[in-house]
PDB file of N, CA and C in Angstrom:
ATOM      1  N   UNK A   1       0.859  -1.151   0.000  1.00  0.00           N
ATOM      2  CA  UNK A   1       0.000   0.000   0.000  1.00  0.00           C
ATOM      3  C   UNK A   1       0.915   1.226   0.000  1.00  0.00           C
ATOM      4  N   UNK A   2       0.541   2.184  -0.853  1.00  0.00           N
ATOM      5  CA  UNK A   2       1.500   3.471  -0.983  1.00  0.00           C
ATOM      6  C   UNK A   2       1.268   4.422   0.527  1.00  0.00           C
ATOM      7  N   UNK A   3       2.279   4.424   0.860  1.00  0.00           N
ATOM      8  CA  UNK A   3       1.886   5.559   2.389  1.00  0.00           C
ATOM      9  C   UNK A   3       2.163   7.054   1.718  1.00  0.00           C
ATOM     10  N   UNK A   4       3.243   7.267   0.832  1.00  0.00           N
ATOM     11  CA  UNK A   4       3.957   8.311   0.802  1.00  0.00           C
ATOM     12  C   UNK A   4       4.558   8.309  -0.744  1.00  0.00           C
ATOM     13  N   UNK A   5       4.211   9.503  -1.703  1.00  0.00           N
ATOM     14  CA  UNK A   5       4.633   9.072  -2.794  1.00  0.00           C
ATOM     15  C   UNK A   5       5.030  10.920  -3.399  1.00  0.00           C
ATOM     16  N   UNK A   6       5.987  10.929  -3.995  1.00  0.00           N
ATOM     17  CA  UNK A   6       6.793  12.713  -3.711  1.00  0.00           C
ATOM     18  C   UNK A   6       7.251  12.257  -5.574  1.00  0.00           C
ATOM     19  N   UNK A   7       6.619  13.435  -6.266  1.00  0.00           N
ATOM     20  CA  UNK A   7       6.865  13.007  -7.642  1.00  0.00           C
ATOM     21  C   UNK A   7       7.511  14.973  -8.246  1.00  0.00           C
ATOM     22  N   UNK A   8       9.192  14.734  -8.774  1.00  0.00           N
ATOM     23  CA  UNK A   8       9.546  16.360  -9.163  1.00  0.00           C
ATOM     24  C   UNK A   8       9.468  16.173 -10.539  1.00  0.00           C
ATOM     25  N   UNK A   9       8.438  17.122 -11.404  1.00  0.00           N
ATOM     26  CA  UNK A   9       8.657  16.667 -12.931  1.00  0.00           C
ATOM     27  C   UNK A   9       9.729  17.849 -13.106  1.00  0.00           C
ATOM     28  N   UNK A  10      10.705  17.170 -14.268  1.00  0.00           N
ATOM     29  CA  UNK A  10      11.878  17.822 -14.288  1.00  0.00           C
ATOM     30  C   UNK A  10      12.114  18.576 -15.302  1.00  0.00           C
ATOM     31  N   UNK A  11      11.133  18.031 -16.364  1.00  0.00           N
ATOM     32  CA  UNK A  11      10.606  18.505 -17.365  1.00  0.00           C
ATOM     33  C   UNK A  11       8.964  18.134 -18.012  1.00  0.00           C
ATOM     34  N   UNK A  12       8.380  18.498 -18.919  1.00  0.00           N
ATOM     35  CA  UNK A  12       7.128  17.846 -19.383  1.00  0.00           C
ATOM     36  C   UNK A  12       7.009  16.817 -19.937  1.00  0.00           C
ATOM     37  N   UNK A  13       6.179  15.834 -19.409  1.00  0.00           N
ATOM     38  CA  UNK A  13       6.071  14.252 -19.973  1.00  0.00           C
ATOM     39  C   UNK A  13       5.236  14.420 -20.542  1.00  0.00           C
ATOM     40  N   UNK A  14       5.548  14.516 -22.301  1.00  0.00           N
ATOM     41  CA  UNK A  14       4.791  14.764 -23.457  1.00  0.00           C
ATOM     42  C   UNK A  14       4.161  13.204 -23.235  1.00  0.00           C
ATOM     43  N   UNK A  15       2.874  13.032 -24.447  1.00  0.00           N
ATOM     44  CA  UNK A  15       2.152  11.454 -25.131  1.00  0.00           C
ATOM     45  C   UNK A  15       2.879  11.372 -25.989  1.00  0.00           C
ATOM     46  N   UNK A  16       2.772  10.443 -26.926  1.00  0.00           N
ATOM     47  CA  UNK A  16       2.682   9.544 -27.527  1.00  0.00           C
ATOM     48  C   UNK A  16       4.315   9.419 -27.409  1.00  0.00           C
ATOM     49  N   UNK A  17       4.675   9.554 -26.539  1.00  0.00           N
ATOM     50  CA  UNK A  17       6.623   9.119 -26.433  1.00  0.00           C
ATOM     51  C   UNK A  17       6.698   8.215 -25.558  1.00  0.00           C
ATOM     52  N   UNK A  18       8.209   6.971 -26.040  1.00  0.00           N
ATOM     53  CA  UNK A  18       8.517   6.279 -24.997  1.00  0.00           C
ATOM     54  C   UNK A  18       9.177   6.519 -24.110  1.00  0.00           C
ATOM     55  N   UNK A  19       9.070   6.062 -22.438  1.00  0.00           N
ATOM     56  CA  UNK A  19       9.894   6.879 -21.767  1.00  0.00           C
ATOM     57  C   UNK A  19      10.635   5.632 -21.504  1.00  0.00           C
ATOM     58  N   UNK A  20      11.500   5.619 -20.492  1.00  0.00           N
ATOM     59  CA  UNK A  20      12.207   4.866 -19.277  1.00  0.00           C
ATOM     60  C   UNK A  20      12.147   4.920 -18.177  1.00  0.00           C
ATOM     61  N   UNK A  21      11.773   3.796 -17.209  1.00  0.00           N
ATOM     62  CA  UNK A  21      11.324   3.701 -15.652  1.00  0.00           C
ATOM     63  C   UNK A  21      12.587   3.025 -15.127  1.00  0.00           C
ATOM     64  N   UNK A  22      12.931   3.484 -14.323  1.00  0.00           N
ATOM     65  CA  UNK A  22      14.078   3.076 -13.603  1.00  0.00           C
ATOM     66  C   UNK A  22      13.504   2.748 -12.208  1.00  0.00           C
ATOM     67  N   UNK A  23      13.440   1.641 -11.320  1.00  0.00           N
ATOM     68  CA  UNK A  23      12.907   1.844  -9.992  1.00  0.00           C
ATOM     69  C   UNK A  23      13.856   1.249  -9.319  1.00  0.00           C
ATOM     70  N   UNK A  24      14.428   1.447  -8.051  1.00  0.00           N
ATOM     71  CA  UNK A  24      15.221   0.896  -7.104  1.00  0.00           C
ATOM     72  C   UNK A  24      14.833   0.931  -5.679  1.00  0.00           C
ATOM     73  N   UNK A  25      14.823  -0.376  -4.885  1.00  0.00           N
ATOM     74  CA  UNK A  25      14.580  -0.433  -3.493  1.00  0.00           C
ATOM     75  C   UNK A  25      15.746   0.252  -3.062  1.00  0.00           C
ATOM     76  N   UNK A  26      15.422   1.430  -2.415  1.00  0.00           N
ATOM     77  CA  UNK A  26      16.775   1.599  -1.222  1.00  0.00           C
ATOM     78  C   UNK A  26      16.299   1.147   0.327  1.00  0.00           C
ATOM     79  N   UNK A  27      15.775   0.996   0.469  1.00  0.00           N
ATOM     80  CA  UNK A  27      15.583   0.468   2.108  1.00  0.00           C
ATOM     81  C   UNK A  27      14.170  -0.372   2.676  1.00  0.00           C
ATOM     82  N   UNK A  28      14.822  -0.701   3.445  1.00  0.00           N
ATOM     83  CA  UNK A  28      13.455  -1.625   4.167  1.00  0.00           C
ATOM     84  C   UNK A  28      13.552  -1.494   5.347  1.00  0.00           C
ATOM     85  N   UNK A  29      12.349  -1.439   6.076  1.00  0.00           N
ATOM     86  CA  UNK A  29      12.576  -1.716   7.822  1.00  0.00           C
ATOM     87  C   UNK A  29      11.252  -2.248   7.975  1.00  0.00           C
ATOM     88  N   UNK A  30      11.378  -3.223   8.640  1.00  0.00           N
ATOM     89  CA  UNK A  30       9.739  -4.226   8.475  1.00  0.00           C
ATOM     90  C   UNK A  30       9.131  -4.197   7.786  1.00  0.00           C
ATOM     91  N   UNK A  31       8.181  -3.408   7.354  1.00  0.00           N
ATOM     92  CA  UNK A  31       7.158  -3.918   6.292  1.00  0.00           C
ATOM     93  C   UNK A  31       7.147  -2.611   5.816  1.00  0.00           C
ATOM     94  N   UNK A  32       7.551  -1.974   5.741  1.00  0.00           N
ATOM     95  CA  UNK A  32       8.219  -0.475   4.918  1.00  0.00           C
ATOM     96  C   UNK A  32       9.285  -0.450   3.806  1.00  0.00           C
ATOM     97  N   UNK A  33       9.142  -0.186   3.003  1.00  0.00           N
ATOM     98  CA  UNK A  33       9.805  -0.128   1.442  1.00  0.00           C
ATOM     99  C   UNK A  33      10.171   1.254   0.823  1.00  0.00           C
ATOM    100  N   UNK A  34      11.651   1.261   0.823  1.00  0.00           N
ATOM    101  CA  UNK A  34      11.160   2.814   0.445  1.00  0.00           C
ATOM    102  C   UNK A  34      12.464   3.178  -1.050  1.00  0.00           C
ATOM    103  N   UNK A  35      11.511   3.031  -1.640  1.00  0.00           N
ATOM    104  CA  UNK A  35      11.990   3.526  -3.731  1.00  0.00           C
ATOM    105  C   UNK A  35      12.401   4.709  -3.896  1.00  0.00           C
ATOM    106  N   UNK A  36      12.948   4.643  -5.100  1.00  0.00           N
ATOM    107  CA  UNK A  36      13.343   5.427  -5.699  1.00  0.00           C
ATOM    108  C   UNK A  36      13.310   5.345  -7.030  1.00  0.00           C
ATOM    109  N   UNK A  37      13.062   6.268  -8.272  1.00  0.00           N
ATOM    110  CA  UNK A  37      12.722   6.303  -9.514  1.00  0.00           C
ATOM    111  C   UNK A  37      13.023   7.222 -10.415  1.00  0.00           C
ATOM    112  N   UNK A  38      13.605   7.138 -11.463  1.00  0.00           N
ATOM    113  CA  UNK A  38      13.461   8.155 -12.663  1.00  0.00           C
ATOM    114  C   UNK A  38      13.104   7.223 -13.443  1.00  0.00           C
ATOM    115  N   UNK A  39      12.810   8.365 -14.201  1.00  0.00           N
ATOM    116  CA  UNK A  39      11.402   8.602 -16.061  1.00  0.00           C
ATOM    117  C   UNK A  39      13.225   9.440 -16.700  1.00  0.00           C
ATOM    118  N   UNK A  40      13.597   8.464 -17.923  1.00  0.00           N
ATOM    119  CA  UNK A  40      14.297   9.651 -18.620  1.00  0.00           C
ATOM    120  C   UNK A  40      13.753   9.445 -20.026  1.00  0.00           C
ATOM    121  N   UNK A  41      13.873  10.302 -20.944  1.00  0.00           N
ATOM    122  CA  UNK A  41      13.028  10.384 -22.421  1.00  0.00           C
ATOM    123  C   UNK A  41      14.199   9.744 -23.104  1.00  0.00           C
ATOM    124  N   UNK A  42      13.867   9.434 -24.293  1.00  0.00           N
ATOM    125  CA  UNK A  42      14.633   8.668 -25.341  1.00  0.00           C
ATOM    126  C   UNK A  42      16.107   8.956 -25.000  1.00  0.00           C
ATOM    127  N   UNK A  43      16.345  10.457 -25.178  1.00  0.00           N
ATOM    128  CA  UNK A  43      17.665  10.732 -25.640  1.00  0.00           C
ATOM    129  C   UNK A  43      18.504  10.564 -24.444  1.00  0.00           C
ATOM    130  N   UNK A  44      17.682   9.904 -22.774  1.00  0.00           N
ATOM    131  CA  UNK A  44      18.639   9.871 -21.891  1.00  0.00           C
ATOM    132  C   UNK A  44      18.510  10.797 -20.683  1.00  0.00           C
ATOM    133  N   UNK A  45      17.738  12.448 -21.069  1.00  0.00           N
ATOM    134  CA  UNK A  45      17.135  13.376 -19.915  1.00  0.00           C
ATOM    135  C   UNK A  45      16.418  12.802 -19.262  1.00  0.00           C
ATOM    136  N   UNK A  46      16.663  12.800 -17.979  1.00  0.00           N
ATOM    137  CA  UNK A  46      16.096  12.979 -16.795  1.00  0.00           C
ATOM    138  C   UNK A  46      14.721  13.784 -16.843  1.00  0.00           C
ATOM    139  N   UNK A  47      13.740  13.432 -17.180  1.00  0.00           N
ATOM    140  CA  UNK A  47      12.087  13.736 -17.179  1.00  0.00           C
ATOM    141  C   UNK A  47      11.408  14.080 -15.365  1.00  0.00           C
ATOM    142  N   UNK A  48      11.710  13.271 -14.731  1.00  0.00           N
ATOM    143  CA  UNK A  48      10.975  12.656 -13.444  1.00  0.00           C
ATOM    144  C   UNK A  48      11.728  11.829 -12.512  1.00  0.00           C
ATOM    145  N   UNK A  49      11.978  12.747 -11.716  1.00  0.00           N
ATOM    146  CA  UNK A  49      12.196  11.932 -10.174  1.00  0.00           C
ATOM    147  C   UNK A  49      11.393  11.768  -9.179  1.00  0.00           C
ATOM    148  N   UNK A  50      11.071  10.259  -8.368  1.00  0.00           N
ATOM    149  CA  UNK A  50      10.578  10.523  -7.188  1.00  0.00           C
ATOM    150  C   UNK A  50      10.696   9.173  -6.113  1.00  0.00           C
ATOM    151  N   UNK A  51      10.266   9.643  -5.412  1.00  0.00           N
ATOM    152  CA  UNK A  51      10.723   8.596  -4.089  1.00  0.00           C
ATOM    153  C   UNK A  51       9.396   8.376  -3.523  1.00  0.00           C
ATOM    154  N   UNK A  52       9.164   7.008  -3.002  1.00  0.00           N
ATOM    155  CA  UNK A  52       7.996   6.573  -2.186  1.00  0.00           C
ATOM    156  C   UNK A  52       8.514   5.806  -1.128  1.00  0.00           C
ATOM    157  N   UNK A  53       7.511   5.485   0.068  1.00  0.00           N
ATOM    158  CA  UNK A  53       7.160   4.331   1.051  1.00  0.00           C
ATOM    159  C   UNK A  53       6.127   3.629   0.645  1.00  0.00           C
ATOM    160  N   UNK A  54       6.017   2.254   0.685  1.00  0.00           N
ATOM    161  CA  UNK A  54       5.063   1.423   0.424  1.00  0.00           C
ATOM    162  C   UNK A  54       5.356   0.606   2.014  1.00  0.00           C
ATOM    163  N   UNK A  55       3.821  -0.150   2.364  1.00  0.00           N
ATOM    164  CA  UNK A  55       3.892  -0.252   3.560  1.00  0.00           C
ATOM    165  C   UNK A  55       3.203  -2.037   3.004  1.00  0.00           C
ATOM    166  N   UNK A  56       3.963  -3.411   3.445  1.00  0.00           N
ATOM    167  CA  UNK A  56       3.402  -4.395   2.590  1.00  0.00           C
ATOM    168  C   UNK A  56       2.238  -4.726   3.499  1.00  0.00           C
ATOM    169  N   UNK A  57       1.159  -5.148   3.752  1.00  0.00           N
ATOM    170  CA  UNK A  57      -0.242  -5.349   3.847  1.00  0.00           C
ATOM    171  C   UNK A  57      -0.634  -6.934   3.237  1.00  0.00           C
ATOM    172  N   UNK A  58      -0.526  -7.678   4.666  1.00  0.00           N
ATOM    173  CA  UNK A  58      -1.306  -9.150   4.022  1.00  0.00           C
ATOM    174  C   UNK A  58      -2.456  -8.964   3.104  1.00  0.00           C
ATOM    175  N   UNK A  59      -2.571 -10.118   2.731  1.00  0.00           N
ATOM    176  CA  UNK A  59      -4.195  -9.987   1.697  1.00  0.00           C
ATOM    177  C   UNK A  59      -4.764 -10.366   2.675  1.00  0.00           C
ATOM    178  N   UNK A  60      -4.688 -10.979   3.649  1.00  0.00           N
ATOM    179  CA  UNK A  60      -6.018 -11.387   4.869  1.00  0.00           C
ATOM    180  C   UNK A  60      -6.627 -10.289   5.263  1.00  0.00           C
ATOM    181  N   UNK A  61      -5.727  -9.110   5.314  1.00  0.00           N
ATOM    182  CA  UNK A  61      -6.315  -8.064   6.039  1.00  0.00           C
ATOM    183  C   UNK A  61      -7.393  -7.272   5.257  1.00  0.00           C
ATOM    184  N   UNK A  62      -7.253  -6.982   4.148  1.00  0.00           N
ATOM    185  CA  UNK A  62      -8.158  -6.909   2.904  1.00  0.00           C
ATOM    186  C   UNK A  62      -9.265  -7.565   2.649  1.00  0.00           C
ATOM    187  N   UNK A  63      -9.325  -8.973   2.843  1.00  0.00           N
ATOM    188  CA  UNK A  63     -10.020 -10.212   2.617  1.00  0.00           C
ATOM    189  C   UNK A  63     -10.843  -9.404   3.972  1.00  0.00           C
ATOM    190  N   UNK A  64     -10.194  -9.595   5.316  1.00  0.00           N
ATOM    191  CA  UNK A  64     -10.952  -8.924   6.298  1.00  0.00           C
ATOM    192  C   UNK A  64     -12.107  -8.127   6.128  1.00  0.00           C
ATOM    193  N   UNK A  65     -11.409  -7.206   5.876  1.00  0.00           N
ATOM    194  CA  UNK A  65     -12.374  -5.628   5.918  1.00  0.00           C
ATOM    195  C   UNK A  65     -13.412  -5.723   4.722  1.00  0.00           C
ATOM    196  N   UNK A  66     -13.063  -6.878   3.789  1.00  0.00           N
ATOM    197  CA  UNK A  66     -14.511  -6.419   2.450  1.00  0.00           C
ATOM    198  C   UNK A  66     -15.390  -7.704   3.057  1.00  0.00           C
ATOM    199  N   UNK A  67     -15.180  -8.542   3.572  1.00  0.00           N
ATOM    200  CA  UNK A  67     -15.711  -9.339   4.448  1.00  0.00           C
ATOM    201  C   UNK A  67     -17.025  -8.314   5.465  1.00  0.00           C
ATOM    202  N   UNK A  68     -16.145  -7.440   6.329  1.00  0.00           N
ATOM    203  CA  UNK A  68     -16.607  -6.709   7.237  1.00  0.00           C
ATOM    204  C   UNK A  68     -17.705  -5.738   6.347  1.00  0.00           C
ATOM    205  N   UNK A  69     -17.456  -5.117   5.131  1.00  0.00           N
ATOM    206  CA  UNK A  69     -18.447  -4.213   4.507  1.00  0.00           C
ATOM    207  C   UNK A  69     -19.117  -4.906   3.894  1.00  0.00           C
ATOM    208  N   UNK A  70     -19.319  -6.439   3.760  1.00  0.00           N
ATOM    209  CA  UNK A  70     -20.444  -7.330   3.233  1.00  0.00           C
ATOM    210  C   UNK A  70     -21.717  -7.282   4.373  1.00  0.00           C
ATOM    211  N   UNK A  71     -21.054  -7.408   5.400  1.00  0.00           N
ATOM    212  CA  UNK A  71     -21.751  -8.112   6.534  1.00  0.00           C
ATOM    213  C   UNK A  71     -22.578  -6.583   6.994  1.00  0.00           C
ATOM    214  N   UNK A  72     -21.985  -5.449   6.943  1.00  0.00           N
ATOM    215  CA  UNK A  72     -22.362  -3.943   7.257  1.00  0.00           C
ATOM    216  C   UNK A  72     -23.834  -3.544   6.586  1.00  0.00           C
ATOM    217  N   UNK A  73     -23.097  -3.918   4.976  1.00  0.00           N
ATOM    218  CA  UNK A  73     -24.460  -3.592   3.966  1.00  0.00           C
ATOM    219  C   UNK A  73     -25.416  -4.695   4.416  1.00  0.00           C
ATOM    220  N   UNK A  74     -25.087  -6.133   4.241  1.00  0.00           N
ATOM    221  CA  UNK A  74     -26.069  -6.855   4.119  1.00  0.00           C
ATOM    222  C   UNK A  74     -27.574  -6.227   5.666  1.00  0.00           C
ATOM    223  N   UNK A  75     -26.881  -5.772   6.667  1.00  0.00           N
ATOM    224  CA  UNK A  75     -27.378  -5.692   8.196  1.00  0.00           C
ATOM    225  C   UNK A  75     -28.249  -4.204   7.692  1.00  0.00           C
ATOM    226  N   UNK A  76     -27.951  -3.531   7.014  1.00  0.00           N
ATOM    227  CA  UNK A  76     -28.451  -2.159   6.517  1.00  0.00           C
ATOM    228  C   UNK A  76     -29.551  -2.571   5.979  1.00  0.00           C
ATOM    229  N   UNK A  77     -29.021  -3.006   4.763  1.00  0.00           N
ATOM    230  CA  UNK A  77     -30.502  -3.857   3.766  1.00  0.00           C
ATOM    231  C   UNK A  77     -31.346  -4.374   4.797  1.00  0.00           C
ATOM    232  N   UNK A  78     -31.272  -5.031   5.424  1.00  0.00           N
ATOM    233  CA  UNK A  78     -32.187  -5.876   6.228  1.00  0.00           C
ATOM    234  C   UNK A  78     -33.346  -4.501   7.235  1.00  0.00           C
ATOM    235  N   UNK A  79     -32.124  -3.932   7.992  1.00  0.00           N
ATOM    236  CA  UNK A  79     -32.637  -2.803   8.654  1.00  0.00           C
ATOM    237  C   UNK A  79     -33.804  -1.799   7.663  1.00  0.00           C
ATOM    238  N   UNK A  80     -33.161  -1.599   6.708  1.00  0.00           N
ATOM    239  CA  UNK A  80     -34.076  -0.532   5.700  1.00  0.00           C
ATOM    240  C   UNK A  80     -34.873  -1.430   5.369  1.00  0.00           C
ATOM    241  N   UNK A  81     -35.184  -2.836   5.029  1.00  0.00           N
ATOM    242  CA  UNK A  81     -36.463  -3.588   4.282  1.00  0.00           C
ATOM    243  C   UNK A  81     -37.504  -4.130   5.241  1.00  0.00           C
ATOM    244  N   UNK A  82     -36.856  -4.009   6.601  1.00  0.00           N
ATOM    245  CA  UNK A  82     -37.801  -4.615   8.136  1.00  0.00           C
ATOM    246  C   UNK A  82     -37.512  -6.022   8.140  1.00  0.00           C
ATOM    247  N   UNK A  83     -36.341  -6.167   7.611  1.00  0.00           N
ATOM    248  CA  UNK A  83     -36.034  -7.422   8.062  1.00  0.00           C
ATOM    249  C   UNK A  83     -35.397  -8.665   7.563  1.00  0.00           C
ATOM    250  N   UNK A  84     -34.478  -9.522   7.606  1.00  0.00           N
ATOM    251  CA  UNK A  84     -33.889 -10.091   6.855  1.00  0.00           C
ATOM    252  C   UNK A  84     -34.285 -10.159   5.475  1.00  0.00           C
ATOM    253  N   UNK A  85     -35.337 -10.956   5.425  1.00  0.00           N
ATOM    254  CA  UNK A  85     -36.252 -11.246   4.178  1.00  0.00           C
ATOM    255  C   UNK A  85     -36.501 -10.156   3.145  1.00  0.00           C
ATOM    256  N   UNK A  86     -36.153  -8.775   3.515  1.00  0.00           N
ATOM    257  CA  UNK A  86     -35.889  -8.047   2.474  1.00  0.00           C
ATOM    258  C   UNK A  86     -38.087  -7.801   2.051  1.00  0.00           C
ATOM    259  N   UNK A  87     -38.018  -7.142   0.962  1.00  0.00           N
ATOM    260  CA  UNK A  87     -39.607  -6.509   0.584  1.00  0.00           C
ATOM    261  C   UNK A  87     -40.128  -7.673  -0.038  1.00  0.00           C
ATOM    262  N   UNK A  88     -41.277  -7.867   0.877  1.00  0.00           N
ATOM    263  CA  UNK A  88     -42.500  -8.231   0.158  1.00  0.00           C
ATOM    264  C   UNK A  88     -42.811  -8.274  -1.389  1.00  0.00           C
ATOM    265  N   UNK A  89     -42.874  -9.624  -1.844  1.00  0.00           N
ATOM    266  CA  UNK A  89     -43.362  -9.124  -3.646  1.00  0.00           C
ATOM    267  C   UNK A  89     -44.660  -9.951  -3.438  1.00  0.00           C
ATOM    268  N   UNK A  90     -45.517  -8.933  -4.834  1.00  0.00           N
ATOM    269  CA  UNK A  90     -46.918 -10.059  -5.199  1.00  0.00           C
ATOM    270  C   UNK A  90     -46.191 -11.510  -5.615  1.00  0.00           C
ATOM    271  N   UNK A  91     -47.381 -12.423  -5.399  1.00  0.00           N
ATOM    272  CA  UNK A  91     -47.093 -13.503  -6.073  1.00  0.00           C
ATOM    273  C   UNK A  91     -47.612 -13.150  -7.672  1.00  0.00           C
ATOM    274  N   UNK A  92     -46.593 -13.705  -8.600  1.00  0.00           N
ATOM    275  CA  UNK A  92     -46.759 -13.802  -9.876  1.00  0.00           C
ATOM    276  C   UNK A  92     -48.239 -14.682 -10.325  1.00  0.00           C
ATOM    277  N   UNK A  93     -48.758 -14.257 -11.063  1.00  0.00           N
ATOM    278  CA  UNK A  93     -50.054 -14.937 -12.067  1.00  0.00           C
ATOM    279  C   UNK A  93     -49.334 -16.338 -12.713  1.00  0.00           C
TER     280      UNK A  93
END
């Protein structure tokens, strides 16, 4: 997950051009990651520098929480319809 992300354009990153991504880990301390990057254009200029922290994040914990906003909505729905069973329909002909 990005905590912290610091981007200097050094010049303008025109379209339809190819650039170059350069990325390098410089450090770690537990579950903290912290990059470094240039963008240079064809001829080799330096376009874009920048540096981030990324913070790594099990997928359980994710899995967690959309788990948790299933269970939130589903309890809402219920609340707004009077009740699990949700609204009343006619029976079909």
């Amino acid at each position: 997950m990005t905590r912290r992300l610091e981007i200097e354009y050094l010049q303008p990153v025109l379209l339809d051009v190819t650039y170059r991504l350069e990325a390098h880990l410089t450090g770690r301390d537990g579950r903290r990651l912290q990059v470094e990057a240039t963008i240079t254009d064809p001829e080799g200029q330096r376009v874009l520098t920048s540096t981030a922290m990324f913070v790594l994040v099990d997928v359980a914990h994710f899995a967690a929480a959309y788990a948790r906003s299933l269970e939130s909505a589903i309890t809402k729905t219920a609340e707004e319809t009077g009740g699990p069973r949700g609204v009343e329909r006619e029976p079909r002909p």
